[in-house]
PDB file of N, CA and C in Angstrom:
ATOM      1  N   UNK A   1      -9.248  -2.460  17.539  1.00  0.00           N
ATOM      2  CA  UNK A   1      -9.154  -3.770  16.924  1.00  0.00           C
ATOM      3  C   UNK A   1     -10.176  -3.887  15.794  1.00  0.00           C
ATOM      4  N   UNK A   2     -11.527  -3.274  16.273  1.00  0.00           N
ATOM      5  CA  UNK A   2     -12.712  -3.288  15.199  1.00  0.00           C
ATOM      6  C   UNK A   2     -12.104  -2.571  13.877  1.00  0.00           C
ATOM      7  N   UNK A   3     -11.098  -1.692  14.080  1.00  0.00           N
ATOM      8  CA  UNK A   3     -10.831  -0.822  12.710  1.00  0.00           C
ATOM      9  C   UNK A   3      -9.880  -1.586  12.046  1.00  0.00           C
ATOM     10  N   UNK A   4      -9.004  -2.213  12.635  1.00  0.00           N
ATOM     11  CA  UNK A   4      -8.062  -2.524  11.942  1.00  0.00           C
ATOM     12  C   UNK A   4      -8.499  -3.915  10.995  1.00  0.00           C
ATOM     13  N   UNK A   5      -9.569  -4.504  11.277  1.00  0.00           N
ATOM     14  CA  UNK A   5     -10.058  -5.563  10.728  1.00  0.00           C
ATOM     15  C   UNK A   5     -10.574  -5.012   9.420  1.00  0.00           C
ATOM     16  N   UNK A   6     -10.957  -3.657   8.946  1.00  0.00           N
ATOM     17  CA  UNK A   6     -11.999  -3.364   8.339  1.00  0.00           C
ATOM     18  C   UNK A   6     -11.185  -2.865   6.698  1.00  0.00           C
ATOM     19  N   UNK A   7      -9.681  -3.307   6.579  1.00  0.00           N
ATOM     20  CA  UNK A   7      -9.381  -2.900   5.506  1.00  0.00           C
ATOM     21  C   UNK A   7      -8.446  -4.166   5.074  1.00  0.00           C
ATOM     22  N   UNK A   8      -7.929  -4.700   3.935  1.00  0.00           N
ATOM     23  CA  UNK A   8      -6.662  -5.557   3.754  1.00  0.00           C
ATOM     24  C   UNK A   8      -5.622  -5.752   4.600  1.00  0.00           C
ATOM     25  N   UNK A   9      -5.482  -4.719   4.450  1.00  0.00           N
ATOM     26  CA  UNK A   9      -3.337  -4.220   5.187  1.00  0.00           C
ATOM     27  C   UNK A   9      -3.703  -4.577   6.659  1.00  0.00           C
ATOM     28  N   UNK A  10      -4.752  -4.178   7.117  1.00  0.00           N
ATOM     29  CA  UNK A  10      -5.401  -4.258   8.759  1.00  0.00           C
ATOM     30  C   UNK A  10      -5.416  -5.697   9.185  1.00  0.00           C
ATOM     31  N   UNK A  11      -6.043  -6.602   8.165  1.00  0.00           N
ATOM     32  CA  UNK A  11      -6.196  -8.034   8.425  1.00  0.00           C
ATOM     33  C   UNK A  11      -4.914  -8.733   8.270  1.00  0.00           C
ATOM     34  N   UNK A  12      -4.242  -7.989   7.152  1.00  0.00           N
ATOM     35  CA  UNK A  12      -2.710  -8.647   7.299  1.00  0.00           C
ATOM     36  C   UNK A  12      -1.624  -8.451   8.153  1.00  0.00           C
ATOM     37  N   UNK A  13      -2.160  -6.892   8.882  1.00  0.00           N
ATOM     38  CA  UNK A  13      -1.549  -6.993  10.085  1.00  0.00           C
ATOM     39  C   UNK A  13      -1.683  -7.673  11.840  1.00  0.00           C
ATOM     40  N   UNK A  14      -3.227  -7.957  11.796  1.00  0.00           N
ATOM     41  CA  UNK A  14      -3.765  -8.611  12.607  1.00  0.00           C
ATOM     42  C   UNK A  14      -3.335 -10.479  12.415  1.00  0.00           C
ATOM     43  N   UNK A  15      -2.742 -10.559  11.282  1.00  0.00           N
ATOM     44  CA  UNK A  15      -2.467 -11.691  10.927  1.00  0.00           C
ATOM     45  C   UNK A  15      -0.761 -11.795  11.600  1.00  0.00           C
ATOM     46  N   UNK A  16      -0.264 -11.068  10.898  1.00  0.00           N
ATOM     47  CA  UNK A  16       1.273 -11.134  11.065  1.00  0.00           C
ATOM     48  C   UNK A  16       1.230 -11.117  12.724  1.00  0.00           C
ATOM     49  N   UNK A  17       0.253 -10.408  13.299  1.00  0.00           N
ATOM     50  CA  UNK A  17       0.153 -10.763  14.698  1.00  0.00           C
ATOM     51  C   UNK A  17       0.015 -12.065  15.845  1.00  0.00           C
ATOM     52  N   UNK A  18      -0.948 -12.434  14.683  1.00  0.00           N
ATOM     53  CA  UNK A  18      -1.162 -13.832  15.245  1.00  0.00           C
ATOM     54  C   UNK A  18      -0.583 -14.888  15.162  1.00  0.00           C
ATOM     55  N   UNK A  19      -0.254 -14.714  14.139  1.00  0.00           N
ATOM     56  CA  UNK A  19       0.783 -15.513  13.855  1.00  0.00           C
ATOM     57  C   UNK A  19       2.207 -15.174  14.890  1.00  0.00           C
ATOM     58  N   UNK A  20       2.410 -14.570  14.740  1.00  0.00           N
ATOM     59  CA  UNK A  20       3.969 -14.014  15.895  1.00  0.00           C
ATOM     60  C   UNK A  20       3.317 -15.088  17.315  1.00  0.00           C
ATOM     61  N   UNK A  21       2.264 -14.672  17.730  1.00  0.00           N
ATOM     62  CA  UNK A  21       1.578 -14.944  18.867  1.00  0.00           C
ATOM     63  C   UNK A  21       1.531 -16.552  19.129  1.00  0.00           C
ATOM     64  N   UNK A  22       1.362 -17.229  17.738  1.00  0.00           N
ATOM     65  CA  UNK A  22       1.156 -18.726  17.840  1.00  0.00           C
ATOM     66  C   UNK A  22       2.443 -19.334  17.822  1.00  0.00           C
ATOM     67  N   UNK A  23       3.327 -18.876  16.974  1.00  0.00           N
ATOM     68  CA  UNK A  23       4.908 -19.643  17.256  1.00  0.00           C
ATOM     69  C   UNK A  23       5.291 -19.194  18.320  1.00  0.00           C
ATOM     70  N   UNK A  24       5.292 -17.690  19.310  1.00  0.00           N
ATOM     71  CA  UNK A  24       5.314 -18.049  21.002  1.00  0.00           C
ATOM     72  C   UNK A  24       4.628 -19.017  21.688  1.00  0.00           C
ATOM     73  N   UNK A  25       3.257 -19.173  21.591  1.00  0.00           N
ATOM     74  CA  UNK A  25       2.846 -20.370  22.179  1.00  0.00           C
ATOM     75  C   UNK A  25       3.429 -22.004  21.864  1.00  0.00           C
ATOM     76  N   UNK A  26       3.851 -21.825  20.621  1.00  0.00           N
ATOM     77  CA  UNK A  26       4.401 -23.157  20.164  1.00  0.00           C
ATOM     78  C   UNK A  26       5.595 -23.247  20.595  1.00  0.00           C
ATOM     79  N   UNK A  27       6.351 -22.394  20.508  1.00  0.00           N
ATOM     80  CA  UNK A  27       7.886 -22.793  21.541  1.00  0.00           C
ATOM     81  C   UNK A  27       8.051 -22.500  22.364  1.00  0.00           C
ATOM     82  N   UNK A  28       7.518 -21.761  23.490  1.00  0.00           N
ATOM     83  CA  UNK A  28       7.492 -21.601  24.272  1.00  0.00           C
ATOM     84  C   UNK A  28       6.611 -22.445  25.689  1.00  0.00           C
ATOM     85  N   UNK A  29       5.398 -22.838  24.847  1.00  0.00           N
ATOM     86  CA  UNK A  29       4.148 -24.029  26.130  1.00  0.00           C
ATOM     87  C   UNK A  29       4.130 -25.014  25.411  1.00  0.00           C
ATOM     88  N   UNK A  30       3.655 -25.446  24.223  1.00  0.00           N
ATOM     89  CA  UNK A  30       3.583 -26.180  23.080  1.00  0.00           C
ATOM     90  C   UNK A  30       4.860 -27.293  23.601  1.00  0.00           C
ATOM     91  N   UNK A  31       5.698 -26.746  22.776  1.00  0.00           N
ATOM     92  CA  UNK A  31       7.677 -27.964  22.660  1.00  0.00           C
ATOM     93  C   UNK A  31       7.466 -28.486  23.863  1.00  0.00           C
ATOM     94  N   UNK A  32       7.529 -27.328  25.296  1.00  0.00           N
ATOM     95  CA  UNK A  32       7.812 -27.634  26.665  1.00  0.00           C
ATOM     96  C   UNK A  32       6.714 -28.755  27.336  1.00  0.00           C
ATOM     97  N   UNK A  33       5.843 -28.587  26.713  1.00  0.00           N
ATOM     98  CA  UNK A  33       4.563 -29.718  27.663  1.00  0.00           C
ATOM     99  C   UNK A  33       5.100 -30.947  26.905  1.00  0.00           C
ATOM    100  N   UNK A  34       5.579 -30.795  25.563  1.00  0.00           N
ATOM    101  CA  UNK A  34       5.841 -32.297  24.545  1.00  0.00           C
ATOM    102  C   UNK A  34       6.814 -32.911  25.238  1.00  0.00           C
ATOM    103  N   UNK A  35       7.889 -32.255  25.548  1.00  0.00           N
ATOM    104  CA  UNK A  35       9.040 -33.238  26.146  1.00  0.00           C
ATOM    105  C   UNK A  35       9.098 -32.957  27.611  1.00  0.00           C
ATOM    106  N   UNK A  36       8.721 -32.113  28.088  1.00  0.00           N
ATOM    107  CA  UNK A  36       9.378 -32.304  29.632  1.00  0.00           C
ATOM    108  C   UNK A  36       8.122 -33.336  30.126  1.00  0.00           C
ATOM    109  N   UNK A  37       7.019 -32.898  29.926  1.00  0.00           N
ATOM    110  CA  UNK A  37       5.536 -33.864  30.258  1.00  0.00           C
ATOM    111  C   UNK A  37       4.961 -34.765  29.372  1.00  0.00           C
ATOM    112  N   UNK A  38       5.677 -34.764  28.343  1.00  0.00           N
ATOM    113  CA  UNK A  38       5.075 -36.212  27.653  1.00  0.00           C
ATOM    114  C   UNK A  38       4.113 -36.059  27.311  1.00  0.00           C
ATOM    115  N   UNK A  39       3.707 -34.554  26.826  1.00  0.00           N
ATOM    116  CA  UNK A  39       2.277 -33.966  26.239  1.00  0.00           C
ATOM    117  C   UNK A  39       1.998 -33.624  25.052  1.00  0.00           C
ATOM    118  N   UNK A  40       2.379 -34.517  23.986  1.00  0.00           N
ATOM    119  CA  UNK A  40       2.291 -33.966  22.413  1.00  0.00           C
ATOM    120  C   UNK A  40       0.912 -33.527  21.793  1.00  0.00           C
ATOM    121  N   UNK A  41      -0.023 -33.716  22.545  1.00  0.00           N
ATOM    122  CA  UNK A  41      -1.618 -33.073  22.382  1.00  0.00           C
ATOM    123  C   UNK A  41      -1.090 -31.773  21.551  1.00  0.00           C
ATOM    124  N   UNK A  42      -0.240 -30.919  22.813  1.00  0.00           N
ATOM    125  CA  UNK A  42      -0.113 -29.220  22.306  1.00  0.00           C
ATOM    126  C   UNK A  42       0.313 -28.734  21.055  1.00  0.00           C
ATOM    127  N   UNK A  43       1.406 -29.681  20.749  1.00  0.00           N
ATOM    128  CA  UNK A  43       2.263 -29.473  19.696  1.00  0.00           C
ATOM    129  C   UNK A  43       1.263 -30.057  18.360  1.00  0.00           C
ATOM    130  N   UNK A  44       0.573 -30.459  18.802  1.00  0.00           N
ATOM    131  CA  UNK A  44      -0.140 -31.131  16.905  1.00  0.00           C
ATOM    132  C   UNK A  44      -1.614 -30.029  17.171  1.00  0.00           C
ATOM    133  N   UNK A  45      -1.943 -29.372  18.040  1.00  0.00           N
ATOM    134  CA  UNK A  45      -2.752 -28.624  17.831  1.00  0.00           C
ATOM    135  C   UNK A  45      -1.904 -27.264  17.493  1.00  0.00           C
ATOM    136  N   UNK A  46      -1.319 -26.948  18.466  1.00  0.00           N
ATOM    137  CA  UNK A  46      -0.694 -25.235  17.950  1.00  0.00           C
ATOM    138  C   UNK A  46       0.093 -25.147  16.800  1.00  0.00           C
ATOM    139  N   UNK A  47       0.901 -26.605  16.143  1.00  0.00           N
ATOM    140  CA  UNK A  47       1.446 -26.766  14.710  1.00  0.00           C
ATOM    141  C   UNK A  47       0.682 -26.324  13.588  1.00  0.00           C
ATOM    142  N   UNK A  48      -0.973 -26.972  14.311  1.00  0.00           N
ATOM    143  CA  UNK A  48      -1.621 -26.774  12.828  1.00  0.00           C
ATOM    144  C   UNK A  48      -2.121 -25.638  13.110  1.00  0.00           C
ATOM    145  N   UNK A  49      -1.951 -24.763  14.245  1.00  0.00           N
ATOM    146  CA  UNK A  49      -2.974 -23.445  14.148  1.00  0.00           C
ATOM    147  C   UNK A  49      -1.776 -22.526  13.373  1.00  0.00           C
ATOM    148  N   UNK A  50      -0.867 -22.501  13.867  1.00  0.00           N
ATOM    149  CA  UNK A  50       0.572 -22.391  13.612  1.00  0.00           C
ATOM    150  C   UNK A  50       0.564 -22.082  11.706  1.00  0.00           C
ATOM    151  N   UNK A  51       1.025 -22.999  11.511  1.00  0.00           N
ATOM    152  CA  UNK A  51       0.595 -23.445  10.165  1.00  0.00           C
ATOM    153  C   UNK A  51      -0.376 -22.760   9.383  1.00  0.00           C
ATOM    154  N   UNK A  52      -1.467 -22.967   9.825  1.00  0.00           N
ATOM    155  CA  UNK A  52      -2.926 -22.116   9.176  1.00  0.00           C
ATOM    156  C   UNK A  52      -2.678 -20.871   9.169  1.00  0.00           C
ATOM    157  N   UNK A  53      -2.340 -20.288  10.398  1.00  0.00           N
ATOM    158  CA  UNK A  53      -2.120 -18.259  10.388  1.00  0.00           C
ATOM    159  C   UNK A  53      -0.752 -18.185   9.569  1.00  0.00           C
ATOM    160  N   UNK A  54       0.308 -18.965   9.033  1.00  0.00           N
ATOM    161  CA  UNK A  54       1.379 -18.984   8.312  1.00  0.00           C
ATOM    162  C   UNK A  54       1.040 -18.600   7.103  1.00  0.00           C
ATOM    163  N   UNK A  55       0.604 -19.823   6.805  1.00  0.00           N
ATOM    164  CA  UNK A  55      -0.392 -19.494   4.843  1.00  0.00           C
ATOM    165  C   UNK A  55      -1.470 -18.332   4.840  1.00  0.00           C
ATOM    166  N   UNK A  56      -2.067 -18.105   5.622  1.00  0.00           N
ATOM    167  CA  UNK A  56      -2.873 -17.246   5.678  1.00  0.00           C
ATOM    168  C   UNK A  56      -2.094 -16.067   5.225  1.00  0.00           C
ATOM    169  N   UNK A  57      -1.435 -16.087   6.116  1.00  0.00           N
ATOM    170  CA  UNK A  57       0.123 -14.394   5.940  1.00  0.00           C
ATOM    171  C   UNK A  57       0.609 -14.144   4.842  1.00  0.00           C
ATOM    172  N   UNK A  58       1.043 -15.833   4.344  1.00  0.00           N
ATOM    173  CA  UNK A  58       1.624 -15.683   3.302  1.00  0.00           C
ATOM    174  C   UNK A  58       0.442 -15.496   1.947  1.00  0.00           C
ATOM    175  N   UNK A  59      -0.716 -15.876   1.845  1.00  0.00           N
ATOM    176  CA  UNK A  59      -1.622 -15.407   1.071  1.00  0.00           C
ATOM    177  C   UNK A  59      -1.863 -14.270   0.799  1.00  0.00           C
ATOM    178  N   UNK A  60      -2.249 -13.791   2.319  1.00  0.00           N
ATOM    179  CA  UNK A  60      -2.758 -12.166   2.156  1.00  0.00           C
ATOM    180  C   UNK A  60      -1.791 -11.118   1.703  1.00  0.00           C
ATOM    181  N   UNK A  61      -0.340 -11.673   2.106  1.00  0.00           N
ATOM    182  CA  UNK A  61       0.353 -10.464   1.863  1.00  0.00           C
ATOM    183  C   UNK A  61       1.129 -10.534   0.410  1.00  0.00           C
ATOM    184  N   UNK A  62       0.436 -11.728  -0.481  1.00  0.00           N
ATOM    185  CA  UNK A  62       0.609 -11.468  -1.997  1.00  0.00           C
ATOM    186  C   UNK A  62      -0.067 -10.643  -2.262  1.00  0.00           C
ATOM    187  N   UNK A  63      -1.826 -10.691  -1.498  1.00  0.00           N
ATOM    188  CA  UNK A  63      -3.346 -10.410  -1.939  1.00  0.00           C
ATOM    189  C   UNK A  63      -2.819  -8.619  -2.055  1.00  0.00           C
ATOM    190  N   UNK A  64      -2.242  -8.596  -0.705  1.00  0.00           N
ATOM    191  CA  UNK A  64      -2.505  -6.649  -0.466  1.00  0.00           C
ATOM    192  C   UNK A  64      -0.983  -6.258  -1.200  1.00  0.00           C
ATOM    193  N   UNK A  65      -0.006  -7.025  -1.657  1.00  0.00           N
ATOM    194  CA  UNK A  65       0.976  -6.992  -2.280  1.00  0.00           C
ATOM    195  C   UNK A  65       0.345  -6.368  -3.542  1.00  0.00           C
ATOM    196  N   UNK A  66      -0.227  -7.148  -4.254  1.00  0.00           N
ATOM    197  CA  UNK A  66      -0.775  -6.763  -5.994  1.00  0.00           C
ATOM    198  C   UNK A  66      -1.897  -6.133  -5.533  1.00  0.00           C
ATOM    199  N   UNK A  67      -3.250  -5.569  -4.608  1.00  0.00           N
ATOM    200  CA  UNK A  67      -3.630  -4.730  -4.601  1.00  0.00           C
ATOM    201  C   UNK A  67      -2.991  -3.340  -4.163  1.00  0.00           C
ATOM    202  N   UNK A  68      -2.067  -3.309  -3.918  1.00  0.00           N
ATOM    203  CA  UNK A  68      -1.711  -2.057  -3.001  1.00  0.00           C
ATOM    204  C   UNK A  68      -0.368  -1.741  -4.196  1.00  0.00           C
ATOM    205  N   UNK A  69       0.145  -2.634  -4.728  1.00  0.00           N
ATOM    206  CA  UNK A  69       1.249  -2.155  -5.775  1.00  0.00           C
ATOM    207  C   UNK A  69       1.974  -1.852  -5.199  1.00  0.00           C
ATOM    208  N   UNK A  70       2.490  -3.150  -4.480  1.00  0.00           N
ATOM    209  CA  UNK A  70       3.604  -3.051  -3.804  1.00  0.00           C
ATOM    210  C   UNK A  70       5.029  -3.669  -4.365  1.00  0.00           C
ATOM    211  N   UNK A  71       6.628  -2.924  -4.573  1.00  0.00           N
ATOM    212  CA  UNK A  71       7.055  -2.685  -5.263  1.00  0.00           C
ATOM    213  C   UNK A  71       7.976  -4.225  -4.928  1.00  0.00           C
ATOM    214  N   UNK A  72       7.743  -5.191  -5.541  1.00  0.00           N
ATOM    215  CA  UNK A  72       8.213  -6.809  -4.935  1.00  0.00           C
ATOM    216  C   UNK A  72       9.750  -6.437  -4.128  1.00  0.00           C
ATOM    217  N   UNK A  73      10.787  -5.917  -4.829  1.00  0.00           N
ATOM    218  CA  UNK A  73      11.518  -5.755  -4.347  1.00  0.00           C
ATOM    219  C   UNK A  73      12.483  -4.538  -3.073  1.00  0.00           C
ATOM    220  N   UNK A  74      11.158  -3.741  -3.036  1.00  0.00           N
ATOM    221  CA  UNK A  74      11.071  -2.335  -1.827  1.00  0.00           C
ATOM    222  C   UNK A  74      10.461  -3.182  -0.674  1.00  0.00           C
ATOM    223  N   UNK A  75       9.411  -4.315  -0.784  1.00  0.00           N
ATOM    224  CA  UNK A  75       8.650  -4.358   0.204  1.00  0.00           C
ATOM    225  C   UNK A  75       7.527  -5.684   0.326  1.00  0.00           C
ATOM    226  N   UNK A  76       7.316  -6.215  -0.860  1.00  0.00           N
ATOM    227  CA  UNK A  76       6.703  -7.271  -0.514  1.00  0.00           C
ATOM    228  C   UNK A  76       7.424  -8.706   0.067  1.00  0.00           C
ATOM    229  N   UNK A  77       8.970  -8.855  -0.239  1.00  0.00           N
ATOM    230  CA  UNK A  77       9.499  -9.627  -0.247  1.00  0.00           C
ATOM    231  C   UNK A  77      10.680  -9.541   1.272  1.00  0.00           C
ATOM    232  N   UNK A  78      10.128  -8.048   1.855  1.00  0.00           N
ATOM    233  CA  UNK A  78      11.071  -8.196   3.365  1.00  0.00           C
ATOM    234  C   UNK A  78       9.648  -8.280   3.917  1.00  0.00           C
ATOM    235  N   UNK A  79       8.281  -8.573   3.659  1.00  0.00           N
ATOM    236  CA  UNK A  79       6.932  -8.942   4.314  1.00  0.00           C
ATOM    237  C   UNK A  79       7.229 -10.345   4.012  1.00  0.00           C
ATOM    238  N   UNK A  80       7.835 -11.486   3.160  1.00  0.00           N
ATOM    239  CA  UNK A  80       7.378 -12.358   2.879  1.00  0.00           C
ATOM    240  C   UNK A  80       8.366 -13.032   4.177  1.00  0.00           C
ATOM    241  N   UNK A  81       9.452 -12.646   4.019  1.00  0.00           N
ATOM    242  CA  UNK A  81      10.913 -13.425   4.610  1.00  0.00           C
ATOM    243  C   UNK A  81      10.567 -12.772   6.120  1.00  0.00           C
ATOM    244  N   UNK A  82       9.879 -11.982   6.657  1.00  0.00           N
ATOM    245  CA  UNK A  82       9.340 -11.762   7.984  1.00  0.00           C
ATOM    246  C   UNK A  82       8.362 -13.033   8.447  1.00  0.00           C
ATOM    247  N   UNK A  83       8.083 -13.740   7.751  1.00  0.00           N
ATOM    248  CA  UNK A  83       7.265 -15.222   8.310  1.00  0.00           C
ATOM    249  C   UNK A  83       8.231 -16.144   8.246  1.00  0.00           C
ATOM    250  N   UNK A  84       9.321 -15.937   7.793  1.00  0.00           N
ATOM    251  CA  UNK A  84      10.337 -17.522   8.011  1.00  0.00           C
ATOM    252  C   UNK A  84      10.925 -17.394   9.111  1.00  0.00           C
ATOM    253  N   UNK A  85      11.435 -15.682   9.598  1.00  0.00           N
ATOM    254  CA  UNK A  85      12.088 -15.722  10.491  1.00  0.00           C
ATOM    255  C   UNK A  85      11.879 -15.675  11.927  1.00  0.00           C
ATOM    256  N   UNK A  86      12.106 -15.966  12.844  1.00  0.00           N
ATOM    257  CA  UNK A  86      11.270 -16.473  14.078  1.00  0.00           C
ATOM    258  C   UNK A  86      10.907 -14.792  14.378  1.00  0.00           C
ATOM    259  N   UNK A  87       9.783 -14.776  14.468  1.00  0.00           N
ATOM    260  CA  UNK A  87       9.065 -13.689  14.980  1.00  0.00           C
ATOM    261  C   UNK A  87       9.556 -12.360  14.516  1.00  0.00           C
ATOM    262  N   UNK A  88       9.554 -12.512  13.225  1.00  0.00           N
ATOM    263  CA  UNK A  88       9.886 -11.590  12.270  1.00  0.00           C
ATOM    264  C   UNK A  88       8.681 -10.693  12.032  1.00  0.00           C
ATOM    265  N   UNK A  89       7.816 -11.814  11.943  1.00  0.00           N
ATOM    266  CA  UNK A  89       6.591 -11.027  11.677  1.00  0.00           C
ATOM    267  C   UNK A  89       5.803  -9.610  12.958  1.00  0.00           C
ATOM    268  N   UNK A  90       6.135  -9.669  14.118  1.00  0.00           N
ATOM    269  CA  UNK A  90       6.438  -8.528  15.085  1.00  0.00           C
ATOM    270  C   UNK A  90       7.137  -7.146  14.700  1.00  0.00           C
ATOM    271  N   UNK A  91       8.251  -7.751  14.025  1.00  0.00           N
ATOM    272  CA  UNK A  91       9.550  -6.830  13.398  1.00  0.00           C
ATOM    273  C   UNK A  91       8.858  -6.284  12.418  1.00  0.00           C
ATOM    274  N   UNK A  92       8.193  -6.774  11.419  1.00  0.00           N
ATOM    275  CA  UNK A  92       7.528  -6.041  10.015  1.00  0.00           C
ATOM    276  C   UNK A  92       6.724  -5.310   9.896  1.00  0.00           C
ATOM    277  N   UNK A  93       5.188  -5.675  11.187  1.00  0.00           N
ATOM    278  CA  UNK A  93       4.687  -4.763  11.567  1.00  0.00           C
ATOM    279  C   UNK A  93       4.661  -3.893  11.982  1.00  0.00           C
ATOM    280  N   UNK A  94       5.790  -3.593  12.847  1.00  0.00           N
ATOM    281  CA  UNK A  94       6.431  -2.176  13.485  1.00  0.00           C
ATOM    282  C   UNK A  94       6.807  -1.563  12.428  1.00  0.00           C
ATOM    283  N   UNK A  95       7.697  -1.623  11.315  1.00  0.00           N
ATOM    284  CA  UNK A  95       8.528  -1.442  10.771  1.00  0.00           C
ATOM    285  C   UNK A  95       7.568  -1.067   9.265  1.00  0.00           C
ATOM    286  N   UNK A  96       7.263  -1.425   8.764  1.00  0.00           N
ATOM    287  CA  UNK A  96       6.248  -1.582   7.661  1.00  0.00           C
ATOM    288  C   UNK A  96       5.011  -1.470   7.734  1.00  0.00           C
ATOM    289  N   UNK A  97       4.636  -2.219   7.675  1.00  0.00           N
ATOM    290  CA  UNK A  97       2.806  -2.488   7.654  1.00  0.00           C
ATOM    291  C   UNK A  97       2.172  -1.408   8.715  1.00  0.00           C
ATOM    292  N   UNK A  98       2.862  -1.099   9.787  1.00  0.00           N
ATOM    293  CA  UNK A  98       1.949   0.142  10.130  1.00  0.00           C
ATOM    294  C   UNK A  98       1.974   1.578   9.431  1.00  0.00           C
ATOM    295  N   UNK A  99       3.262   1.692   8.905  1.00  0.00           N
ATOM    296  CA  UNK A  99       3.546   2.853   8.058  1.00  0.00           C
ATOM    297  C   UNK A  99       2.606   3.241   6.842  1.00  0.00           C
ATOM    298  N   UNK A 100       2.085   1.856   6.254  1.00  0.00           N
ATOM    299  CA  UNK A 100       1.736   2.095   4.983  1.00  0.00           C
ATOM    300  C   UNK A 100       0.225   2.663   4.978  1.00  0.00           C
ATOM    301  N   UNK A 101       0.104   3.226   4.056  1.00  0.00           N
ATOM    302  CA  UNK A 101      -1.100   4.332   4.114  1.00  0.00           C
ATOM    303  C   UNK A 101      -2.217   2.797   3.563  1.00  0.00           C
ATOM    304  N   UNK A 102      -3.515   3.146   4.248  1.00  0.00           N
ATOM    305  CA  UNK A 102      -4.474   2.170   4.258  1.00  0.00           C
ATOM    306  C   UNK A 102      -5.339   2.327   2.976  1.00  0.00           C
TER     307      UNK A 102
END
């Protein structure tokens, strides 16, 4: 975990992670405590954590996009459309972002 923090592509993959990780918690404990228990606490906290690791993703992976010269249409843009789609971002990292030379 210590290594993967220690380069761009590493943080953007630790990102695309967390992010995957927070929209499971959000639809999965989050939605479910809001309506079955009448608990919207969850949902306005994990929205905005939600949210925050979203832009974050989508920041960094312009950032390591134009540092890394990445070719918009080979690869930055099936990284971008991997955050809209529900837990896409799981899919990209397998698929991409671990492949790419650091």
């Amino acid at each position: 975990m210590k290594k993967l923090m220690q380069t761009k592509l590493g943080r953007l993959r630790m990102l695309a992670i967390l992010e995957g990780i927070s929209l499971l918690l959000l639809v999965f404990i989050a939605l479910p405590l809001k309506y079955i228990l009448d608990f919207p606490m969850g949902t306005k906290i994990m929205g905005m954590l939600h949210g925050t690791l979203f832009l974050l993703f989508l920041f960094n992976t312009l950032s390591v996009g134009v540092e890394q010269q990445w070719t918009f249409r080979k690869t930055t843009w099936k990284v971008l459309l991997a955050c809209v789609v529900p837990f896409g971002t799981f899919y990209i990292d397998k698929k991409i972002l671990s492949r790419l030379p650091r």
